[in-house]
C-alpha atoms as a PDB file:
ATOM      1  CA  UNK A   1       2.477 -22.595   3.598  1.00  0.00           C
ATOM      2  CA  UNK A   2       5.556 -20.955   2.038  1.00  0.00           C
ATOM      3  CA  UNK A   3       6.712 -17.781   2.652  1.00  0.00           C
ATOM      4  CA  UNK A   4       5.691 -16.698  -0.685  1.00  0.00           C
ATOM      5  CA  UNK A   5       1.980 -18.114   0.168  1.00  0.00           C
ATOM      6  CA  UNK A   6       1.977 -16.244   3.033  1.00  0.00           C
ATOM      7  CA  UNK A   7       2.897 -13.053   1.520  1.00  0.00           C
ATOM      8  CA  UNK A   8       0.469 -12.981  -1.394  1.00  0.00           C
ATOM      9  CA  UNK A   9      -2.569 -14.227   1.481  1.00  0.00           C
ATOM     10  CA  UNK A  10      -1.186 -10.955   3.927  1.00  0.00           C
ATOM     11  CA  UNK A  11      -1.159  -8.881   0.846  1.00  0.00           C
ATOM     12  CA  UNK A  12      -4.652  -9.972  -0.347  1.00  0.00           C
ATOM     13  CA  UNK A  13      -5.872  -9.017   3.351  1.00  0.00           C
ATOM     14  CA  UNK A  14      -4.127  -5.959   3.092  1.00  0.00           C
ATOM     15  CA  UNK A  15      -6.071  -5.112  -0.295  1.00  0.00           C
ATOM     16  CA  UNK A  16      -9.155  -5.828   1.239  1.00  0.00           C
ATOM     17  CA  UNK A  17      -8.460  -3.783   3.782  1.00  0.00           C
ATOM     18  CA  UNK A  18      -8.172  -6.185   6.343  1.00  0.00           C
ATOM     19  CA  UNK A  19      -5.845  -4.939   8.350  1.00  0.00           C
ATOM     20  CA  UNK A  20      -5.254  -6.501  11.627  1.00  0.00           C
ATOM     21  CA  UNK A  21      -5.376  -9.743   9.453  1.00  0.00           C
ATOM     22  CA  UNK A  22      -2.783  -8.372   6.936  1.00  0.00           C
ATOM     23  CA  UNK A  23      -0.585  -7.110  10.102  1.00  0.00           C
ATOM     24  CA  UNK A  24      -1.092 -10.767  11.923  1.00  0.00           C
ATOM     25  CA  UNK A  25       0.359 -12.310   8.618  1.00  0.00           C
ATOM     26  CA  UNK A  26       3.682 -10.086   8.086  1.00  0.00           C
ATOM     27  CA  UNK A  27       4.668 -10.277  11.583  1.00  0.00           C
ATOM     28  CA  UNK A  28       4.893 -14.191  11.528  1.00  0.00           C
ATOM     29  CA  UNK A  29       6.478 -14.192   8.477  1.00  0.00           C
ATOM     30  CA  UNK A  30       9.153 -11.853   9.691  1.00  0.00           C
ATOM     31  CA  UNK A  31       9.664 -13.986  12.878  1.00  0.00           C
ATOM     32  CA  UNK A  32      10.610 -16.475  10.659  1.00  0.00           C
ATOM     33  CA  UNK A  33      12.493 -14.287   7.733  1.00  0.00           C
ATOM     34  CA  UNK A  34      13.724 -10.940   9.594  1.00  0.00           C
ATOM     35  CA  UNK A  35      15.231  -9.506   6.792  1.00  0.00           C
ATOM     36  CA  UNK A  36      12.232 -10.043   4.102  1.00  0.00           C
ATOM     37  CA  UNK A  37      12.489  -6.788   2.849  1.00  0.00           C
ATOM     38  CA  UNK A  38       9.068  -6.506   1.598  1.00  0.00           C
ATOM     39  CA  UNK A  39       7.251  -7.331   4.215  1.00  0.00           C
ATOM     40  CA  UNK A  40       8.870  -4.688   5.877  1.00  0.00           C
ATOM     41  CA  UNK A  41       7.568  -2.435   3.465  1.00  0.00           C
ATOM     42  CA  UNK A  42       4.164  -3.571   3.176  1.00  0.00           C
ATOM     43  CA  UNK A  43       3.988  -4.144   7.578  1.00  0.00           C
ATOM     44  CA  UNK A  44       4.979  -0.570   7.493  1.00  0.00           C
ATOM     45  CA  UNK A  45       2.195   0.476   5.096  1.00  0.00           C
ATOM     46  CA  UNK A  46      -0.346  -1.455   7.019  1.00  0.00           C
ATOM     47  CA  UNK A  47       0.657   0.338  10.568  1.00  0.00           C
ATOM     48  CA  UNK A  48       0.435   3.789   8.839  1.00  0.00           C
ATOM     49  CA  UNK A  49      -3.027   3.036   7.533  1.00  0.00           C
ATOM     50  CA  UNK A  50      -3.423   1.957  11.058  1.00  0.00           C
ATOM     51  CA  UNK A  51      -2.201   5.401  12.718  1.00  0.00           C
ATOM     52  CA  UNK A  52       0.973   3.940  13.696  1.00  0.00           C
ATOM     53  CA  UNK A  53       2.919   5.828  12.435  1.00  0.00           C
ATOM     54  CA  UNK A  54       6.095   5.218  14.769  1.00  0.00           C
ATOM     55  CA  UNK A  55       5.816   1.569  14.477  1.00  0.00           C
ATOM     56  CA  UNK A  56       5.472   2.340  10.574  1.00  0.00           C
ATOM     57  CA  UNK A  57       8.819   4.214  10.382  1.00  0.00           C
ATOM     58  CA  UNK A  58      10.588   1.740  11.892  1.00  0.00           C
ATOM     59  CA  UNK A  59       9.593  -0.976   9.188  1.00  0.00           C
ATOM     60  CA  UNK A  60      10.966   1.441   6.630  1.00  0.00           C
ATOM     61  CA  UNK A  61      13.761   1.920   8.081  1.00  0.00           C
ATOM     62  CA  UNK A  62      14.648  -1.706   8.082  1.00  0.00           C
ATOM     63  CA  UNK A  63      13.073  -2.109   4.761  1.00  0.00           C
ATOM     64  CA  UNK A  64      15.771   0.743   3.823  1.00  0.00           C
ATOM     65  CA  UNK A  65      18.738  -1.022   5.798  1.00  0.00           C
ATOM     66  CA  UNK A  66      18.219  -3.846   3.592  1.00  0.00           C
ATOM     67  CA  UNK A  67      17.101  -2.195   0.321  1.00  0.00           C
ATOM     68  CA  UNK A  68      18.872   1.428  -0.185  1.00  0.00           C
ATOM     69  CA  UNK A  69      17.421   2.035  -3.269  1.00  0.00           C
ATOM     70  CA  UNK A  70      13.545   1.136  -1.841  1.00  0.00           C
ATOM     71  CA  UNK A  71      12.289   4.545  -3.217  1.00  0.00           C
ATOM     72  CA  UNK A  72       8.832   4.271  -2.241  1.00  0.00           C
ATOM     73  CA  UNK A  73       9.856   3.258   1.604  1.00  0.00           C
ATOM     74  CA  UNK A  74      11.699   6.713   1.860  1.00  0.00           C
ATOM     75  CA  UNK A  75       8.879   8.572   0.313  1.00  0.00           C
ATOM     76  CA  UNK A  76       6.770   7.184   2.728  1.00  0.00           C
ATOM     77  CA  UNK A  77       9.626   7.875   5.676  1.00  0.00           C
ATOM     78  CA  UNK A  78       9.176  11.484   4.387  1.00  0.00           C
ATOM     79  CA  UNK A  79       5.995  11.891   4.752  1.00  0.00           C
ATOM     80  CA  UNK A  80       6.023  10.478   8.524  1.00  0.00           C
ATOM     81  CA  UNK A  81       8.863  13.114   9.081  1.00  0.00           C
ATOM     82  CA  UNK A  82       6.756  15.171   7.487  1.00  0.00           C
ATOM     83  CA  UNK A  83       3.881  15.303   9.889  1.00  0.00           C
ATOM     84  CA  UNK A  84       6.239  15.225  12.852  1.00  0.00           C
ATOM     85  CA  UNK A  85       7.522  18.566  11.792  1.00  0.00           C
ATOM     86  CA  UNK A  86      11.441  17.419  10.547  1.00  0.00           C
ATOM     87  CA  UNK A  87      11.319  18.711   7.539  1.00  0.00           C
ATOM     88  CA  UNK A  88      14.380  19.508   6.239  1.00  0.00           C
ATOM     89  CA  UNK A  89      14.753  15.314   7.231  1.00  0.00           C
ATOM     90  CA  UNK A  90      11.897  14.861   5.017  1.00  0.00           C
ATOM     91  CA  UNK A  91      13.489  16.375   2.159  1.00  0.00           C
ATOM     92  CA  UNK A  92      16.430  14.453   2.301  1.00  0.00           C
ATOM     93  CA  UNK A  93      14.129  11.567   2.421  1.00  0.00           C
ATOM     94  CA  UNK A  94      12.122  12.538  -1.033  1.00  0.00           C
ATOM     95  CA  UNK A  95      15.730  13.513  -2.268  1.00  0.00           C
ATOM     96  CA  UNK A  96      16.897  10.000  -1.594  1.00  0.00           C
ATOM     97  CA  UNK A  97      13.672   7.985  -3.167  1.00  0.00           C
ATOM     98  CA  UNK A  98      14.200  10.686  -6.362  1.00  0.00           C
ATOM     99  CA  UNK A  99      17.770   9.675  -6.934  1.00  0.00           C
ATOM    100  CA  UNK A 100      16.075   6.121  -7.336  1.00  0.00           C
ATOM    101  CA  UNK A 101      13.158   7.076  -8.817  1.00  0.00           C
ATOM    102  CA  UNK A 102      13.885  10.754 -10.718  1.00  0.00           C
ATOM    103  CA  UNK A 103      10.172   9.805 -12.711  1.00  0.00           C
ATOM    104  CA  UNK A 104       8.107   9.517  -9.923  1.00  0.00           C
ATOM    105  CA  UNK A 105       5.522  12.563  -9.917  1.00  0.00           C
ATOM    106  CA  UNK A 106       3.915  11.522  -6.596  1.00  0.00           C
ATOM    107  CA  UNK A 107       7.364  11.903  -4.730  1.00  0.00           C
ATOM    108  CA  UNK A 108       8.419  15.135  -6.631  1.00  0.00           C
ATOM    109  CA  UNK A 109       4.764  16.552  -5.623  1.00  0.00           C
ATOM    110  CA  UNK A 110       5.347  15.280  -1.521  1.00  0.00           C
ATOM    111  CA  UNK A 111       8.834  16.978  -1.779  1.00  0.00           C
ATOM    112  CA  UNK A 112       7.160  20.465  -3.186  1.00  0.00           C
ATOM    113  CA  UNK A 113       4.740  20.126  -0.411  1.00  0.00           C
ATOM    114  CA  UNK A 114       7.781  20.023   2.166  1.00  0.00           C
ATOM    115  CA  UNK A 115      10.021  22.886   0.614  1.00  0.00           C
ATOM    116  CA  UNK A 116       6.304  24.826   0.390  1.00  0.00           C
ATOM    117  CA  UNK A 117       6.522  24.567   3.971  1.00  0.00           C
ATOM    118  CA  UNK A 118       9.962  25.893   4.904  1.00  0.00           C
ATOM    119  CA  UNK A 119       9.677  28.749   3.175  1.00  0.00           C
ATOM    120  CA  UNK A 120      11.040  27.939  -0.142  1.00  0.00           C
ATOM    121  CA  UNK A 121       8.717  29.007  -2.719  1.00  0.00           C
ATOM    122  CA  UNK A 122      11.276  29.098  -6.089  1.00  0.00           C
ATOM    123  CA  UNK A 123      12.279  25.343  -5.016  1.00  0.00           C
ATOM    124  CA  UNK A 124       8.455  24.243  -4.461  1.00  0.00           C
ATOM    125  CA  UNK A 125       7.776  25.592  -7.285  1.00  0.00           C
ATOM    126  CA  UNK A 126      10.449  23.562  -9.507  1.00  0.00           C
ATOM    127  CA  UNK A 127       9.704  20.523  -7.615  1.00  0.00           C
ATOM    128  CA  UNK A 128       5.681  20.843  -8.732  1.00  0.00           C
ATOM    129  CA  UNK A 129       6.903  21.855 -12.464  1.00  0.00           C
ATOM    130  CA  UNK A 130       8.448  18.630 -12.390  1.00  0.00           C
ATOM    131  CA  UNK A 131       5.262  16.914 -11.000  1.00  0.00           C
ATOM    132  CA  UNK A 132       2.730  18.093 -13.709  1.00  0.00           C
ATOM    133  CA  UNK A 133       5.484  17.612 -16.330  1.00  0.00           C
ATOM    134  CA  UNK A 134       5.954  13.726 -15.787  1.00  0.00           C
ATOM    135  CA  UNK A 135       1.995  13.819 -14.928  1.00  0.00           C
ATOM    136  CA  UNK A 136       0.149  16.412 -16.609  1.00  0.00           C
ATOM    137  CA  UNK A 137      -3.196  15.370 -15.029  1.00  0.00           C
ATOM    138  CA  UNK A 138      -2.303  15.977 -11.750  1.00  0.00           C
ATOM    139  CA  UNK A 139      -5.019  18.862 -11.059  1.00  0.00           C
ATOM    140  CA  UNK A 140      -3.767  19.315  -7.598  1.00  0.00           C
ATOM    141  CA  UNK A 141      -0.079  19.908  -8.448  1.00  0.00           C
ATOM    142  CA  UNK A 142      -1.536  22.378 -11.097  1.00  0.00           C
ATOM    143  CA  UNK A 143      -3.134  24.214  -8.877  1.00  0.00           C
ATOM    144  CA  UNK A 144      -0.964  24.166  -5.743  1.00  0.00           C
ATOM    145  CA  UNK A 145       1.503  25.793  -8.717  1.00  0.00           C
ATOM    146  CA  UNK A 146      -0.585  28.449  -9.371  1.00  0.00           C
ATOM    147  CA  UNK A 147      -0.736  29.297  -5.757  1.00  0.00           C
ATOM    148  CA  UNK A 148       3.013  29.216  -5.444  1.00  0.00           C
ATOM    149  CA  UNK A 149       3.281  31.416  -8.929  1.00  0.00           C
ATOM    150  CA  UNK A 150       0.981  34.144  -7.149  1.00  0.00           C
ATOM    151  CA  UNK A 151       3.295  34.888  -4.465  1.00  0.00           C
ATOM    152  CA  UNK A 152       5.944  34.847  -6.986  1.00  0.00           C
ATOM    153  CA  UNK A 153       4.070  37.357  -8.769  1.00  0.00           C
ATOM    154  CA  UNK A 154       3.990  35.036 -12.313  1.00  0.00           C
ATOM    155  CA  UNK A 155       0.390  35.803 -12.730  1.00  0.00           C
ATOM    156  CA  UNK A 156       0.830  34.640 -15.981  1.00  0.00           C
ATOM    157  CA  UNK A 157       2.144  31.272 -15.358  1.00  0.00           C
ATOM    158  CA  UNK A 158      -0.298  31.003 -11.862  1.00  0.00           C
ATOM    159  CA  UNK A 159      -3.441  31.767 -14.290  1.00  0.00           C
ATOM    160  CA  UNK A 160      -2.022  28.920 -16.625  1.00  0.00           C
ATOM    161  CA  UNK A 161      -1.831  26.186 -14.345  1.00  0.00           C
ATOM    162  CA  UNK A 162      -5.159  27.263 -12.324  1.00  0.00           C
ATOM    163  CA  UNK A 163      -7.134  27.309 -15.900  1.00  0.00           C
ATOM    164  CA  UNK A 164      -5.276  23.888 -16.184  1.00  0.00           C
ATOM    165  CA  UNK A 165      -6.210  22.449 -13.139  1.00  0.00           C
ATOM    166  CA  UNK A 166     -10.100  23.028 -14.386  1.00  0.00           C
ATOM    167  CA  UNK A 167      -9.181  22.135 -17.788  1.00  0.00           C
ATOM    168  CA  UNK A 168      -8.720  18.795 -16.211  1.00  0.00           C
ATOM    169  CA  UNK A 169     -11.224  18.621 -13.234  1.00  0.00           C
ATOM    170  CA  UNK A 170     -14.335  21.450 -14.203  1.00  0.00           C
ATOM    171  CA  UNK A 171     -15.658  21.060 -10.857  1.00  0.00           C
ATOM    172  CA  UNK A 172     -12.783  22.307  -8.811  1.00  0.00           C
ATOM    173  CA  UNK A 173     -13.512  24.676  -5.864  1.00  0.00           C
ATOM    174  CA  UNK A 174     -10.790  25.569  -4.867  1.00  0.00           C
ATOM    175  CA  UNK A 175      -9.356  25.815  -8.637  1.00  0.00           C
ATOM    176  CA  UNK A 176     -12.829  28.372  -9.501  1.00  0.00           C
ATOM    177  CA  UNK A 177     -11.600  30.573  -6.309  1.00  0.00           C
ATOM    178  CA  UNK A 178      -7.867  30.522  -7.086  1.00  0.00           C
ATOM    179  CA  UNK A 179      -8.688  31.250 -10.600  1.00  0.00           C
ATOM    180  CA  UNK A 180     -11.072  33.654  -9.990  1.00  0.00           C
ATOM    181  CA  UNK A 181      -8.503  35.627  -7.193  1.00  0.00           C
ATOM    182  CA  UNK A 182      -6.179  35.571 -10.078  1.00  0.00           C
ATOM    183  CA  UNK A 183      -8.019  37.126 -12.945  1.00  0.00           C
ATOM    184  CA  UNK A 184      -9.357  40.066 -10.433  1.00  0.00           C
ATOM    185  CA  UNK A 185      -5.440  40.780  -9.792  1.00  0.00           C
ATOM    186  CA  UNK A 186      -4.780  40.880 -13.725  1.00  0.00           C
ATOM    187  CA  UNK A 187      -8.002  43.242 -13.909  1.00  0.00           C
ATOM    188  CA  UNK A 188     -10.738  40.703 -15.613  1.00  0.00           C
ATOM    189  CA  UNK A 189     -12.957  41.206 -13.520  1.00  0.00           C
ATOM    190  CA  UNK A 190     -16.271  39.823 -15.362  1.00  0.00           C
ATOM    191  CA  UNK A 191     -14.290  36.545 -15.781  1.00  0.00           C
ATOM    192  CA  UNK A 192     -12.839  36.779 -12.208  1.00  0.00           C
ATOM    193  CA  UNK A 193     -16.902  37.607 -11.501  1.00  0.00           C
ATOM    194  CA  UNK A 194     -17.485  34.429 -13.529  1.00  0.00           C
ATOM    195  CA  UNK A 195     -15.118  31.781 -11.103  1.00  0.00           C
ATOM    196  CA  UNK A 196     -16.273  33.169  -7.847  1.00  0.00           C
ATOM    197  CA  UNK A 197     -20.248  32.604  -8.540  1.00  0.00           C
ATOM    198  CA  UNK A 198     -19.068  28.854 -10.130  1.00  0.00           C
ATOM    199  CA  UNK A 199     -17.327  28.087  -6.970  1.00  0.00           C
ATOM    200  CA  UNK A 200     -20.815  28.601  -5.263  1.00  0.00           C
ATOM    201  CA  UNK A 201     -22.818  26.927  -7.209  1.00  0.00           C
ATOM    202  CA  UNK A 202     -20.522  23.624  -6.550  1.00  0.00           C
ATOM    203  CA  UNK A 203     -20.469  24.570  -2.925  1.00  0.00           C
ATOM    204  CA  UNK A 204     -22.702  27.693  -1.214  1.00  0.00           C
ATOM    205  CA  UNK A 205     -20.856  27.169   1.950  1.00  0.00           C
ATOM    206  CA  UNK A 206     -17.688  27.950   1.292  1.00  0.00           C
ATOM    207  CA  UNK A 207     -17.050  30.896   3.316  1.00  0.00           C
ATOM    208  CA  UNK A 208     -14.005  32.191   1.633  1.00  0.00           C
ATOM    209  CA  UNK A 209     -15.510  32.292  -1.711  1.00  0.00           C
ATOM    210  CA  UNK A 210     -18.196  34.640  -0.684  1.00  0.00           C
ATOM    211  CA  UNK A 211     -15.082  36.856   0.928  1.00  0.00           C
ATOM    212  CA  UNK A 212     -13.565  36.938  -2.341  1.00  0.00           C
ATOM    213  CA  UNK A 213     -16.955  37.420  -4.169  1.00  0.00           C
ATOM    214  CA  UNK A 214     -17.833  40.564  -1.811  1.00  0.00           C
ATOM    215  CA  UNK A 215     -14.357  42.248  -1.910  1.00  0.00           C
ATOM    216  CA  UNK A 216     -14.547  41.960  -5.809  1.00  0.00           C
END
């Protein structure tokens, strides 16, 4: 079997979600081929689907070492630093796969996520502008703006991307609640009425809905 052969069979496994099989695979055909970029890549996907996410890093690192440019390898870097609490390391991860790949929404939404999270609201807030502008279907961007936009105080803008978020997913919770905090803030309070009691009819349980419902 060739190395490409090999590849494609780990990759099918990997699709299937066959793990262990997948991970089996890439490992013999870096013993043979160390620097086979990809199948650092795709060996470091597997071990993060796996929960390993140490061993995963180190995969795309070396997938980095021998491809700089490997955008999605430092996204997914990022998001490992991310859940270990580096986050200004994360960042400069997202920055890195951006200057690679400027038109990928996934990695401009990851990095607002990050800045979100050090306190860095104006950034976070460009960062998921850029998002819904290079994927305007992104319903969680939208609303994860609108959030941001609140504590800006753009009610404006924050009711915008909220209403969009439904516009594009009419069953969304957490969109209904955000939308409906919103409204009651700009004093529409029949409509704000009107989100609240949608939320719980999609979901009675949610516990901060009927908060918001009661302080309304």
């Amino acid at each position: 079997m060739t190395v490409d052969e090999a590849f494609a069979l780990a990759a099918a496994h990997h699709q299937a979600g066959r793990l262990a099989e997948a991970e089996r695979i890439y490992r013999a055909i870096l013993a043979a081929m160390p620097d086979h970029a990809e199948t650092h890549y795709n060996l470091g996907l597997a071990l993060q689907s796996l929960e390993r996410p140490d061993e995963a890093a180190g995969h795309y690192l070396r997938a980095i070492a021998l491809n700089p440019d490997d955008a999605l390898a430092h996204n997914n870097l990022g998001n490992i630093l991310a859940s270990r609490g580096r986050l200004d390391e994360a960042v400069a991860r997202f920055d890195r796969a951006l200057a690679a790949r400027p038109d990928h929404a996934a990695i401009h939404c990851n990095r607002a996520k990050v800045l979100e999270r050090l306190g860095r609201p104006g950034d976070a807030a460009a960062a998921y502008r850029r998002t819904v502008a290079l994927k305007p279907d992104h319903h969680d961007a939208h609303l994860d703006l609108a959030n941001i936009l609140v504590r800006l105080d753009d009610l404006e803008g924050a009711r915008f991307h909220a209403e969009q978020a439904l516009a594009i997913r009419p069953d969304f919770i957490q969109a209904h609640n955000t939308l409906g905090n919103i409204l009651e803030i700009l004093g529409r309070f029949d409509e704000a009425m009107a989100h609240l009691r949608r939320a719980l009819e999609l979901d009675p349980t949610q516990l901060g809905v009927h908060r918001n419902l009661l302080t309304s």
